[in-house]
C-alpha atoms as a PDB file:
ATOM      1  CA  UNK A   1     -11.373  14.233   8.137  1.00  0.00           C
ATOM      2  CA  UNK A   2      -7.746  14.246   8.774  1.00  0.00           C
ATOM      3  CA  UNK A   3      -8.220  10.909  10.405  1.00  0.00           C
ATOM      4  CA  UNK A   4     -10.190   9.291   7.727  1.00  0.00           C
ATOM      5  CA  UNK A   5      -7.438  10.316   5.093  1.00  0.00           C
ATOM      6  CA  UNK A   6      -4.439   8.448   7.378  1.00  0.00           C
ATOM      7  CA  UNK A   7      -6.923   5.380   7.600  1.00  0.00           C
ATOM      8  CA  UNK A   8      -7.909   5.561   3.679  1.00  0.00           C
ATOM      9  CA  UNK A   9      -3.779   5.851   3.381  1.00  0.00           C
ATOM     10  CA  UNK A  10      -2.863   3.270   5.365  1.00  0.00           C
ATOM     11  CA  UNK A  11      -5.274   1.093   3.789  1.00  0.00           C
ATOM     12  CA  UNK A  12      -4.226   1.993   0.124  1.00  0.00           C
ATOM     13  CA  UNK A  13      -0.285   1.898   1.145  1.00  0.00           C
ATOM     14  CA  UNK A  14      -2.038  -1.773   2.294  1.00  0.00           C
ATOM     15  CA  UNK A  15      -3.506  -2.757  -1.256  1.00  0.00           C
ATOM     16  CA  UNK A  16      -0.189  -1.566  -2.977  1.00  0.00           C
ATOM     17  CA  UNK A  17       1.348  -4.370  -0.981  1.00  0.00           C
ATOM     18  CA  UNK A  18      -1.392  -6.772  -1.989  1.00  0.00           C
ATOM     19  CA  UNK A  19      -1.335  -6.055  -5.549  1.00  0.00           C
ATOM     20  CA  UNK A  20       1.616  -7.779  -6.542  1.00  0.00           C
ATOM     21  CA  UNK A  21       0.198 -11.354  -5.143  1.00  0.00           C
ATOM     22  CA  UNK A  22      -4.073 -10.862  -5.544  1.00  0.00           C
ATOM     23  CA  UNK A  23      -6.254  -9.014  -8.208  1.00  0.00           C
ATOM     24  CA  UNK A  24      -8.028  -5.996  -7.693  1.00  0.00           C
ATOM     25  CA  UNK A  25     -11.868  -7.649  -7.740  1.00  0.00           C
ATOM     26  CA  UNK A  26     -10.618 -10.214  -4.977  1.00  0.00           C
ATOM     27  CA  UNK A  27      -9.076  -7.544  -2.679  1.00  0.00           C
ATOM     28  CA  UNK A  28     -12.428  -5.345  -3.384  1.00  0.00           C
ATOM     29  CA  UNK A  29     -14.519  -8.357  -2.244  1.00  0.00           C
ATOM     30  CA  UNK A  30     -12.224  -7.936   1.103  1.00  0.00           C
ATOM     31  CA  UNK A  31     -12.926  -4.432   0.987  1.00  0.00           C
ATOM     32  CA  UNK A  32     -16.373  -4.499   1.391  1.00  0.00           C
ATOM     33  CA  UNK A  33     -17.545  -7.763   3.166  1.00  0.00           C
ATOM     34  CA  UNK A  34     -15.228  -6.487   6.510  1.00  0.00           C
ATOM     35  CA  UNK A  35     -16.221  -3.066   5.872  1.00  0.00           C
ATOM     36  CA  UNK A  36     -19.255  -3.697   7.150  1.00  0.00           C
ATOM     37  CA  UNK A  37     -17.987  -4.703  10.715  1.00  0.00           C
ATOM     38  CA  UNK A  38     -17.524  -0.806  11.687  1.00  0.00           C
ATOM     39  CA  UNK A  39     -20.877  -0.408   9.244  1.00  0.00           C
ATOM     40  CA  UNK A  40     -22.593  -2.283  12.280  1.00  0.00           C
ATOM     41  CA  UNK A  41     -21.769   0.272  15.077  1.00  0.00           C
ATOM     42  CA  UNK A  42     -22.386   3.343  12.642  1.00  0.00           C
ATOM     43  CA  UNK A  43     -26.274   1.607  11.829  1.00  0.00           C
ATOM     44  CA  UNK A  44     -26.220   1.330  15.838  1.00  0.00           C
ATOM     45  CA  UNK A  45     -25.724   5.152  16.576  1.00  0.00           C
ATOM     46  CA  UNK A  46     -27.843   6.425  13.688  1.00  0.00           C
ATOM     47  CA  UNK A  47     -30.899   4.457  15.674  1.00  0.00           C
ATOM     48  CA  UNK A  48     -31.243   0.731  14.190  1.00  0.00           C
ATOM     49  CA  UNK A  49     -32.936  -0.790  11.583  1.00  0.00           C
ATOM     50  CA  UNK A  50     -34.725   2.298  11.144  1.00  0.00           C
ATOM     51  CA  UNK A  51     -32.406   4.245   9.405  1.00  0.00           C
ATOM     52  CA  UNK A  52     -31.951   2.008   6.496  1.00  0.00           C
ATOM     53  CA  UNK A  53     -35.490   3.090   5.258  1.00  0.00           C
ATOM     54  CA  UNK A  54     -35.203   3.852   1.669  1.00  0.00           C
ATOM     55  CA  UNK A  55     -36.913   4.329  -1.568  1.00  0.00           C
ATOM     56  CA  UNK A  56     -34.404   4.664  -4.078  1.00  0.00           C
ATOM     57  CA  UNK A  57     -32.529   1.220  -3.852  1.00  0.00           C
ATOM     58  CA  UNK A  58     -31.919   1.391  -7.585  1.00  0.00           C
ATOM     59  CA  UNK A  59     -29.846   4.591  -6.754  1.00  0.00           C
ATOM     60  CA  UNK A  60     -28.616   3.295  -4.333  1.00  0.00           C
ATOM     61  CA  UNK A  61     -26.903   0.060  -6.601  1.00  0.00           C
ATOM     62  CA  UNK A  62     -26.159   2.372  -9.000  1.00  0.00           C
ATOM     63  CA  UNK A  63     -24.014   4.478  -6.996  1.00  0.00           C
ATOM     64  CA  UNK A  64     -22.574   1.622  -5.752  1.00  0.00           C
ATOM     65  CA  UNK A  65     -21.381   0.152  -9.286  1.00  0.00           C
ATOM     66  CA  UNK A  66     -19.824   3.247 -10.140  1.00  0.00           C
ATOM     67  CA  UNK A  67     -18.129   3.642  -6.781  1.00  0.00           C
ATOM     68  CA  UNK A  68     -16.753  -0.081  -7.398  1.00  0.00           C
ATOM     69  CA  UNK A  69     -15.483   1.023 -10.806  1.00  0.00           C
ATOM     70  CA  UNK A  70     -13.490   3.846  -9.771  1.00  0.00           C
ATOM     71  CA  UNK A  71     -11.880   1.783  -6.389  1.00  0.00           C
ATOM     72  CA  UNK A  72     -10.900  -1.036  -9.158  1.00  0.00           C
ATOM     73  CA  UNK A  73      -9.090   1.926 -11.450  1.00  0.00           C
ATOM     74  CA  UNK A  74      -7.714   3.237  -8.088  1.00  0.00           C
ATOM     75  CA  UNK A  75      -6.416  -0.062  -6.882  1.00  0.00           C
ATOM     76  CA  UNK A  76      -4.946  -0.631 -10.549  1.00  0.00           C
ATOM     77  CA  UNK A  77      -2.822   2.691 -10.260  1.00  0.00           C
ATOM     78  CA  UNK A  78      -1.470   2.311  -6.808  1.00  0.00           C
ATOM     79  CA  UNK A  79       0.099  -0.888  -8.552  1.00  0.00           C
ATOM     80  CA  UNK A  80       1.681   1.765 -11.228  1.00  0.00           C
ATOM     81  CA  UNK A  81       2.050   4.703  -9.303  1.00  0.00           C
ATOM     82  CA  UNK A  82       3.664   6.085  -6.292  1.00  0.00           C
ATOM     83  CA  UNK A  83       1.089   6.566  -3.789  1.00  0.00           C
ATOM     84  CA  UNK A  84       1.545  10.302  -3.980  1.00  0.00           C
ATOM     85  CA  UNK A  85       1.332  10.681  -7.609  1.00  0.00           C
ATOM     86  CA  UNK A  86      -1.975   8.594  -7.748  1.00  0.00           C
ATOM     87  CA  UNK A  87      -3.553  10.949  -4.997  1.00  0.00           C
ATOM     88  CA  UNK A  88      -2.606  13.724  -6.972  1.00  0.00           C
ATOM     89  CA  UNK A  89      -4.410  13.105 -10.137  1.00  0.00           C
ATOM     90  CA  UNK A  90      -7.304  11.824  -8.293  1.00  0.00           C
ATOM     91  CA  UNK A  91      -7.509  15.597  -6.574  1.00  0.00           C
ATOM     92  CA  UNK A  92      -9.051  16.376  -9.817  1.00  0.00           C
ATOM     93  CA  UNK A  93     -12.040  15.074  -8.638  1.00  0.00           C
ATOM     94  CA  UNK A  94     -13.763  17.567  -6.762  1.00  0.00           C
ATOM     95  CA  UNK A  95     -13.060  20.082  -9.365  1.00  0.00           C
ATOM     96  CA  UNK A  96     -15.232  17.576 -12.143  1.00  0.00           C
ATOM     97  CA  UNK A  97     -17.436  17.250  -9.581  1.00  0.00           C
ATOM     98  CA  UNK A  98     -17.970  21.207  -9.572  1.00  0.00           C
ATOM     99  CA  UNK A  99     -18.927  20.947 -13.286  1.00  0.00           C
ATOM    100  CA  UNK A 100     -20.950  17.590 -13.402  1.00  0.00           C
ATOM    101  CA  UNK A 101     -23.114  19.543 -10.625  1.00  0.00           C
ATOM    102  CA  UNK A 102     -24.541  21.925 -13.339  1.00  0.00           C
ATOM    103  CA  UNK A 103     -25.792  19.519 -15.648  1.00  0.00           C
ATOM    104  CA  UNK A 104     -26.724  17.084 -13.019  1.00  0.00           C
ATOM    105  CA  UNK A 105     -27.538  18.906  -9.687  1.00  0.00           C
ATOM    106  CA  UNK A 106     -29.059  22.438 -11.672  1.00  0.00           C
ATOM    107  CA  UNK A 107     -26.534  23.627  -9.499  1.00  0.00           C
ATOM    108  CA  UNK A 108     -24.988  26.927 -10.856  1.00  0.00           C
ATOM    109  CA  UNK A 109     -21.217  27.866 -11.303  1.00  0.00           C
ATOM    110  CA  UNK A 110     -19.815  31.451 -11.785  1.00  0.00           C
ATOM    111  CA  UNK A 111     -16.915  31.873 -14.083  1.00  0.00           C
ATOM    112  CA  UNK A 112     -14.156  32.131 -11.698  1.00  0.00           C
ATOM    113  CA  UNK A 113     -15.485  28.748 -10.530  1.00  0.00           C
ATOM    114  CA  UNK A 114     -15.321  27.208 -14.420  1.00  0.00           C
ATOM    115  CA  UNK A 115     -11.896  29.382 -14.635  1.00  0.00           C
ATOM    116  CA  UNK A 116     -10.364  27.581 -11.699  1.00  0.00           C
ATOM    117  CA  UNK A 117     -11.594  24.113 -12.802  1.00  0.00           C
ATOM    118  CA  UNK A 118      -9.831  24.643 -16.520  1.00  0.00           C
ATOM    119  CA  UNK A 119      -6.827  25.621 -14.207  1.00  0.00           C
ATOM    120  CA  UNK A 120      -6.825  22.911 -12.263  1.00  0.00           C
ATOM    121  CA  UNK A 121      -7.197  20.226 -14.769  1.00  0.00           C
ATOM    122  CA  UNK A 122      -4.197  22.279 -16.536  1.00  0.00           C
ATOM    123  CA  UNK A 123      -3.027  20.873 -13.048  1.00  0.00           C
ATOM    124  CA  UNK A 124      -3.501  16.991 -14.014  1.00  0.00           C
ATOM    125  CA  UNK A 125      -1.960  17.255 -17.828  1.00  0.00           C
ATOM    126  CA  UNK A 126       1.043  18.717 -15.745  1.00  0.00           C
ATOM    127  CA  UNK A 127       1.139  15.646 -13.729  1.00  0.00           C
ATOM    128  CA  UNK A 128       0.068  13.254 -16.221  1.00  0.00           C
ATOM    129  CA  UNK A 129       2.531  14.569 -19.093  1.00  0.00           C
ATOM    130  CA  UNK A 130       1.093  12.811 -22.143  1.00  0.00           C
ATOM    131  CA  UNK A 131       4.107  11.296 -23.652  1.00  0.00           C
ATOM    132  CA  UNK A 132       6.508  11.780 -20.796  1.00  0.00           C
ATOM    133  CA  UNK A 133       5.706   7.962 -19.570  1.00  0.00           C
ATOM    134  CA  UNK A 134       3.355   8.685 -16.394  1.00  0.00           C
ATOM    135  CA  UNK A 135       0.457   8.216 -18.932  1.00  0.00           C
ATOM    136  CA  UNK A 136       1.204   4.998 -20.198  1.00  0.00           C
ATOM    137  CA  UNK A 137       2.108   4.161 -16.261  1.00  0.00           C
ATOM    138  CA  UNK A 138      -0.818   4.594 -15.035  1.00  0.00           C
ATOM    139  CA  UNK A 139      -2.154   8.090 -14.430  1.00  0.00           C
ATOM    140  CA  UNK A 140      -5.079   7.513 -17.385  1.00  0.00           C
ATOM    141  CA  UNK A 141      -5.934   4.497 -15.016  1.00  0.00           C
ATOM    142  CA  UNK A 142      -6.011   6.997 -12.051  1.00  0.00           C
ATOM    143  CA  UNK A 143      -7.815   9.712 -14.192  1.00  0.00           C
ATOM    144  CA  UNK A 144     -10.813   7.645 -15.095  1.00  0.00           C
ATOM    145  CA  UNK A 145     -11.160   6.947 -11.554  1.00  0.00           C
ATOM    146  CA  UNK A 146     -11.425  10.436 -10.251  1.00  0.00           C
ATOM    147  CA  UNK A 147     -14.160  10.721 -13.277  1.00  0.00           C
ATOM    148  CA  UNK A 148     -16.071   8.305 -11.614  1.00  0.00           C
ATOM    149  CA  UNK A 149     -15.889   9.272  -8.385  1.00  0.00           C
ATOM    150  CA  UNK A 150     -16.764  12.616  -9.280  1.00  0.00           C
ATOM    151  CA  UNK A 151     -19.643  11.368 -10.351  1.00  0.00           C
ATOM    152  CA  UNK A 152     -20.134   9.229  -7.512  1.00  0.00           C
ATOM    153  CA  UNK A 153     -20.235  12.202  -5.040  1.00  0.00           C
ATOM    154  CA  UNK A 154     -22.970  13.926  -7.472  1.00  0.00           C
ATOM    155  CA  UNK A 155     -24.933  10.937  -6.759  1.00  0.00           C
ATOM    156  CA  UNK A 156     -24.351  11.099  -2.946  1.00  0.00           C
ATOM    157  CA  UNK A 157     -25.456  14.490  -2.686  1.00  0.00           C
ATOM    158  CA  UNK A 158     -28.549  13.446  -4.110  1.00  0.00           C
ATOM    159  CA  UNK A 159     -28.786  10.533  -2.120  1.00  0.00           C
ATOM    160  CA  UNK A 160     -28.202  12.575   1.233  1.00  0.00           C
ATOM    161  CA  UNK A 161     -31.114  14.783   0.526  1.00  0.00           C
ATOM    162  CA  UNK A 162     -33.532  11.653   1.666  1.00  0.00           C
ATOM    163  CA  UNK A 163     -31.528   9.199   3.351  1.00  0.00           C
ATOM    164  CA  UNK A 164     -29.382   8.947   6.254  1.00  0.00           C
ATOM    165  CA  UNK A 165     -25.664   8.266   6.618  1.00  0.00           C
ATOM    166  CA  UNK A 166     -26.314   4.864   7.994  1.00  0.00           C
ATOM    167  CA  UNK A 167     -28.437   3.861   5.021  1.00  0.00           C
ATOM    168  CA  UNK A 168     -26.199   5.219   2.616  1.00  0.00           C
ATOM    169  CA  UNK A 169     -23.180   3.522   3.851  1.00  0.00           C
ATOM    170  CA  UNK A 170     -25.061  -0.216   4.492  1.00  0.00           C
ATOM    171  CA  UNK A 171     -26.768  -0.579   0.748  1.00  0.00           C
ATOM    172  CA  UNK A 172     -23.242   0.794  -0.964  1.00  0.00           C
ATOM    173  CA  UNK A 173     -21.366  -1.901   1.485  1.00  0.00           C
ATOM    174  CA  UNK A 174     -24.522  -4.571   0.729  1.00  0.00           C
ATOM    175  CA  UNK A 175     -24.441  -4.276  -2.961  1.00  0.00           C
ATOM    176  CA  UNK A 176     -20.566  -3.939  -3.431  1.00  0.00           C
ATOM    177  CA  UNK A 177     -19.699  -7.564  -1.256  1.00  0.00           C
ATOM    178  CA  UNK A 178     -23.061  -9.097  -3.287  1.00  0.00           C
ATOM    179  CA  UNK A 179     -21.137  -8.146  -6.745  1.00  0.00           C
ATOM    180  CA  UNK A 180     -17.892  -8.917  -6.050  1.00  0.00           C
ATOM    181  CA  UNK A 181     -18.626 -11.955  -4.210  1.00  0.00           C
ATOM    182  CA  UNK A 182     -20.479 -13.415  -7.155  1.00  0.00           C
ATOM    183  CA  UNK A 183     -17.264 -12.791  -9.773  1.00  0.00           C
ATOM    184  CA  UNK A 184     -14.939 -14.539  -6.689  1.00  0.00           C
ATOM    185  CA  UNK A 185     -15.548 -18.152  -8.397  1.00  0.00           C
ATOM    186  CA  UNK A 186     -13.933 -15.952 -11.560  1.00  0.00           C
ATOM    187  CA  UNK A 187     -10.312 -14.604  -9.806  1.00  0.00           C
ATOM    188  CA  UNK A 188     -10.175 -16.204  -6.378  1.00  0.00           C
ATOM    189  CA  UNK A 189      -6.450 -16.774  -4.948  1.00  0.00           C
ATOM    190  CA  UNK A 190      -6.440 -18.475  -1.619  1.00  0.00           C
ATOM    191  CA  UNK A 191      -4.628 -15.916   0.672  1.00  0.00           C
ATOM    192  CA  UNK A 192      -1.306 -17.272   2.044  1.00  0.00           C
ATOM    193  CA  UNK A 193      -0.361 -17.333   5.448  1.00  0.00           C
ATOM    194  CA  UNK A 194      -0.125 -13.451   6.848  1.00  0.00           C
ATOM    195  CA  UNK A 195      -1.954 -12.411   3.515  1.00  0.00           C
ATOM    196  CA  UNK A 196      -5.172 -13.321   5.376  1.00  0.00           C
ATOM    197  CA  UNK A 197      -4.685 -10.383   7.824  1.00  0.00           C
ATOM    198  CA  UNK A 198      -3.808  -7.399   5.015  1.00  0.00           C
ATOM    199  CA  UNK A 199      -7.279  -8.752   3.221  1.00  0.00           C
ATOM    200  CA  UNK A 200      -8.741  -8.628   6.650  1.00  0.00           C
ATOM    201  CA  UNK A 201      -7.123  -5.196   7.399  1.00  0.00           C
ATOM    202  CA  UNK A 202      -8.157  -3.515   4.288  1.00  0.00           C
ATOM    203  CA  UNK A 203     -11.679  -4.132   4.939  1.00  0.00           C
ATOM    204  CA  UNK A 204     -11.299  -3.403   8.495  1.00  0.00           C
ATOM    205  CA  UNK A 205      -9.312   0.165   7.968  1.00  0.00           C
ATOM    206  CA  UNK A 206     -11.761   0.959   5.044  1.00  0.00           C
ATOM    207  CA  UNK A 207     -14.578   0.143   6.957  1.00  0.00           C
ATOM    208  CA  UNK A 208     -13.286   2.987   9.917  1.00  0.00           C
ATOM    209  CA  UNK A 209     -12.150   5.427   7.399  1.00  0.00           C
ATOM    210  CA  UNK A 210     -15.738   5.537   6.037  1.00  0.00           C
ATOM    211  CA  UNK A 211     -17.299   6.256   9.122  1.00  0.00           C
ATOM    212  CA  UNK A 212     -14.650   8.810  10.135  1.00  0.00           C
ATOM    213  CA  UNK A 213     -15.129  10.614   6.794  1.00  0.00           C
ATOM    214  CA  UNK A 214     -19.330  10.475   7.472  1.00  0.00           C
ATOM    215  CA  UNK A 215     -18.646  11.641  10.830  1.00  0.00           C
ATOM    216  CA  UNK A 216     -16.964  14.507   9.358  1.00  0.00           C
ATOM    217  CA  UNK A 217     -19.398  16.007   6.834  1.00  0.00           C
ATOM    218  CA  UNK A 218     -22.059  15.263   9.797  1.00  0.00           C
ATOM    219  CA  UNK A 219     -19.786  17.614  11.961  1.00  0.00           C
ATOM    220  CA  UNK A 220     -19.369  20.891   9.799  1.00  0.00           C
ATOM    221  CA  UNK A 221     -20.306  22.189   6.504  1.00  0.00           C
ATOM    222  CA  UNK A 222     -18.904  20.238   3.839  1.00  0.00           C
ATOM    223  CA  UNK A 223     -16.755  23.672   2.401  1.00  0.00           C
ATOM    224  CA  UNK A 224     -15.321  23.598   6.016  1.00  0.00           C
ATOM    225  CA  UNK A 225     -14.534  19.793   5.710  1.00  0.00           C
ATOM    226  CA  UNK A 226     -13.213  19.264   2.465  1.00  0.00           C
ATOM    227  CA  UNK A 227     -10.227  21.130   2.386  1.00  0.00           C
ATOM    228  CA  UNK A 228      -9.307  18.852   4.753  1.00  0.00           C
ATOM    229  CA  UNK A 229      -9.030  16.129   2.071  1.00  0.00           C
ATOM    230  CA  UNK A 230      -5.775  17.526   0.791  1.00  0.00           C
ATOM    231  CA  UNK A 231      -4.000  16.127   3.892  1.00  0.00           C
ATOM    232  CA  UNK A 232      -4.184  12.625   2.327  1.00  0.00           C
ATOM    233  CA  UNK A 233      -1.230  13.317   0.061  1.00  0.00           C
ATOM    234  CA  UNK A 234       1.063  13.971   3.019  1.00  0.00           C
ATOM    235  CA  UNK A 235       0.094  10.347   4.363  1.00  0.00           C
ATOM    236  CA  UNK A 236       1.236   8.830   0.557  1.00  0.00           C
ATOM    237  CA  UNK A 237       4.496  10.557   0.226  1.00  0.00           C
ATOM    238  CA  UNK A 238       5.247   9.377   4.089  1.00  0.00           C
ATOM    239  CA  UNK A 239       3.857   5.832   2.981  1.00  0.00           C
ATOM    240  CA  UNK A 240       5.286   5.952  -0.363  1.00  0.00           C
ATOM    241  CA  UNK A 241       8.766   6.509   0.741  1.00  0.00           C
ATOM    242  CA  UNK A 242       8.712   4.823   4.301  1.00  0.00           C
ATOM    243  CA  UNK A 243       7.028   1.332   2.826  1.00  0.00           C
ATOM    244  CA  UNK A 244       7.895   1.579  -0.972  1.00  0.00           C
ATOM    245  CA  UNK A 245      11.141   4.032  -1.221  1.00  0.00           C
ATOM    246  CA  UNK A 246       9.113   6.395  -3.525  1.00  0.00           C
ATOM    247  CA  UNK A 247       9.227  10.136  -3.689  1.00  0.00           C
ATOM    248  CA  UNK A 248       7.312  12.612  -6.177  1.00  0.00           C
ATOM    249  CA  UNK A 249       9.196  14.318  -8.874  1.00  0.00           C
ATOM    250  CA  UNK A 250       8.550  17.954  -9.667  1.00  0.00           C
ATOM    251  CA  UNK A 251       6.186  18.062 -11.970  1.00  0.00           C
ATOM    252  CA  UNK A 252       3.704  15.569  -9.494  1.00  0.00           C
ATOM    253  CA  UNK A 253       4.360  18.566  -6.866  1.00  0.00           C
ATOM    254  CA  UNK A 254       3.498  21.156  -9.525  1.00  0.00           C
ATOM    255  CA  UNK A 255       0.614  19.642 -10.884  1.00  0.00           C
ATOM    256  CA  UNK A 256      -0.451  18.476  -7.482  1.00  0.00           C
ATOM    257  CA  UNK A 257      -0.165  22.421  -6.097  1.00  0.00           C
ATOM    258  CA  UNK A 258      -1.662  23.681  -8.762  1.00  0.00           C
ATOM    259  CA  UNK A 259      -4.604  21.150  -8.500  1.00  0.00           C
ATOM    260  CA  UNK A 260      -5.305  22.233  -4.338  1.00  0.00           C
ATOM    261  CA  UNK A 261      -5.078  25.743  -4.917  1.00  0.00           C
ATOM    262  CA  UNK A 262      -7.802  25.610  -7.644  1.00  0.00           C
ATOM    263  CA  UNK A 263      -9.673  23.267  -5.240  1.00  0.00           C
ATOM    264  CA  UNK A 264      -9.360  25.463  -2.338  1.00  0.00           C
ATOM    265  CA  UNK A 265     -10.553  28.719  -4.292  1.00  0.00           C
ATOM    266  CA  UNK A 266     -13.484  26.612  -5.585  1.00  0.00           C
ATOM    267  CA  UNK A 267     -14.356  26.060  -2.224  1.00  0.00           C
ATOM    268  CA  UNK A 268     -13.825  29.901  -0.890  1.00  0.00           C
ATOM    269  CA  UNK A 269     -16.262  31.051  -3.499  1.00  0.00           C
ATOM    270  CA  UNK A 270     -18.636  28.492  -2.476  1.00  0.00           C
ATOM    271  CA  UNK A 271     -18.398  29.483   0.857  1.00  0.00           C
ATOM    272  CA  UNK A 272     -18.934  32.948   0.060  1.00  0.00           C
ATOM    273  CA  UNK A 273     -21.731  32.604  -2.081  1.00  0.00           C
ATOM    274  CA  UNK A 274     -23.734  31.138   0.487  1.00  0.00           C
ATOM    275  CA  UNK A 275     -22.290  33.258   3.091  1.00  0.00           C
ATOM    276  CA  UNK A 276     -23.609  35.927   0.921  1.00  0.00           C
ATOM    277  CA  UNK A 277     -27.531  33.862   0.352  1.00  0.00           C
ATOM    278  CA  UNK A 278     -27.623  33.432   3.764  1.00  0.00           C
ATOM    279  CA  UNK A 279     -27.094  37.462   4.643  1.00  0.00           C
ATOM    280  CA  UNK A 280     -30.212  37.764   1.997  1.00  0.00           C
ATOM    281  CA  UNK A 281     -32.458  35.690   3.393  1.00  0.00           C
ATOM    282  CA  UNK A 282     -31.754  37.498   6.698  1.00  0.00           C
END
């Protein structure tokens, strides 16, 4: 996991680059049609064409769409943002997640679990400051992303329940270059000279950070993996300041803290509730 958040960094401190020459659809299409180089060898290991059996395809575009919406609100706030500042707002994610999971998953949450999620969006206002200029910046842009891909992970836990990593990762990758490739007649900008390896490298880099971050949740339980997560904001103040000379203020460190602890304790009581199933069923 910790690798997969320096690779997802690296390729976001990447697109912040980009996205003062290309738009965010053309640098998606990149994205995803070179992703799916390192999608090859993951389809490989998970035993062929095989593993792409599915029966939910319309899911599976679904899914995809939504996951393309919130990387185009993403890419649009790493123009606005610091890296660091993004990342933090879109930590709000797992704790929407928590609560879309009730109406969505019939998943139940106590109310320490709701308590912390309040908390933690408290967390993003602090960040955001509505009327103190990071709003109008940007962080609404970032917000609305971590909606979405809040959302998006709902969907993947249902997904997961039937099909395999491989499959998951080759109809999102699929589907993503088809849609972006068709609006490319719309907002293509032939890449200039070096530009061709960034477009190259995002796709690459993305490409390996999605496999690492499979790899993970295939390796341990996803409350032992996802703290892990929390690492990426390290990576975007060291890329922030060492590539763009940015640093967060005090209230993106406040908001941001604020936002990991409630995160964390969301995951502890997870843990322990099925700590505590599991001793039951014993």
């Amino acid at each position: 996991m910790i690798l997969a958040m320096a690779l997802f960094s690296s390729m976001d401190a990447m697109i912040k680059h980009l996205r003062t020459d290309y738009g965010a659809l053309q640098i998606l299409f990149f994205r995803m049609a070179f992703g799916a180089v390192p999608m090859l060898a993951l389809i490989r290991a998970e035993g062929g064409l095989p593993a792409l059996a599915t029966h939910r395809l319309p899911a599976h575009a679904f899914r995809t769409v939504l996951t393309l919406a919130a990387l185009f609100c993403f890419f649009h706030a790493f123009r606005a943002l610091p890296l660091a500042d993004a990342y933090a707002i879109t930590y709000a994610s797992p704790l929407i997640a928590t609560a879309l999971s009730v109406p969505l998953l019939g998943e139940r949450v106590d109310a320490r679990r709701w308590a912390a999620v309040l908390v933690g969006l408290g967390g993003v206002m602090v960040i955001l400051r509505p009327g103190g200029g990071v709003l109008s910046a940007g962080g609404a842009v970032a917000f609305a992303g971590a909606v979405l891909l809040a959302v998006n992970v709902v969907l993947l836990r249902r997904l997961s329940r039937t099909d395999t990593n491989a499959a998951i990762v080759f109809y999102f990758t699929v589907v993503g270059t088809l849609v972006t490739g068709a609006l490319m007649p719309l907002v293509w900008r032939w890449p200039q000279g070096g530009d061709w390896a960034w477009l190259v490298g995002v796709g690459l880099i993305g490409g390996l950070g999605q496999i690492a971050i499979t790899e993970a949740f295939r390796q341990a339980p996803v409350a032992v993996v996802s703290p892990f997560q929390y690492s990426q904001i390290l990576w975007g103040i060291l890329f922030g300041y060492a590539v763009f000379g940015d640093l967060p203020g005090l209230p993106v460190v406040a908001g941001a803290a604020l936002i990991v602890a409630c995160g964390l304790y969301v995951l502890r009581r997870e843990t322990a509730g099925r700590r505590q199933a599991g001793e039951r069923m014993d």
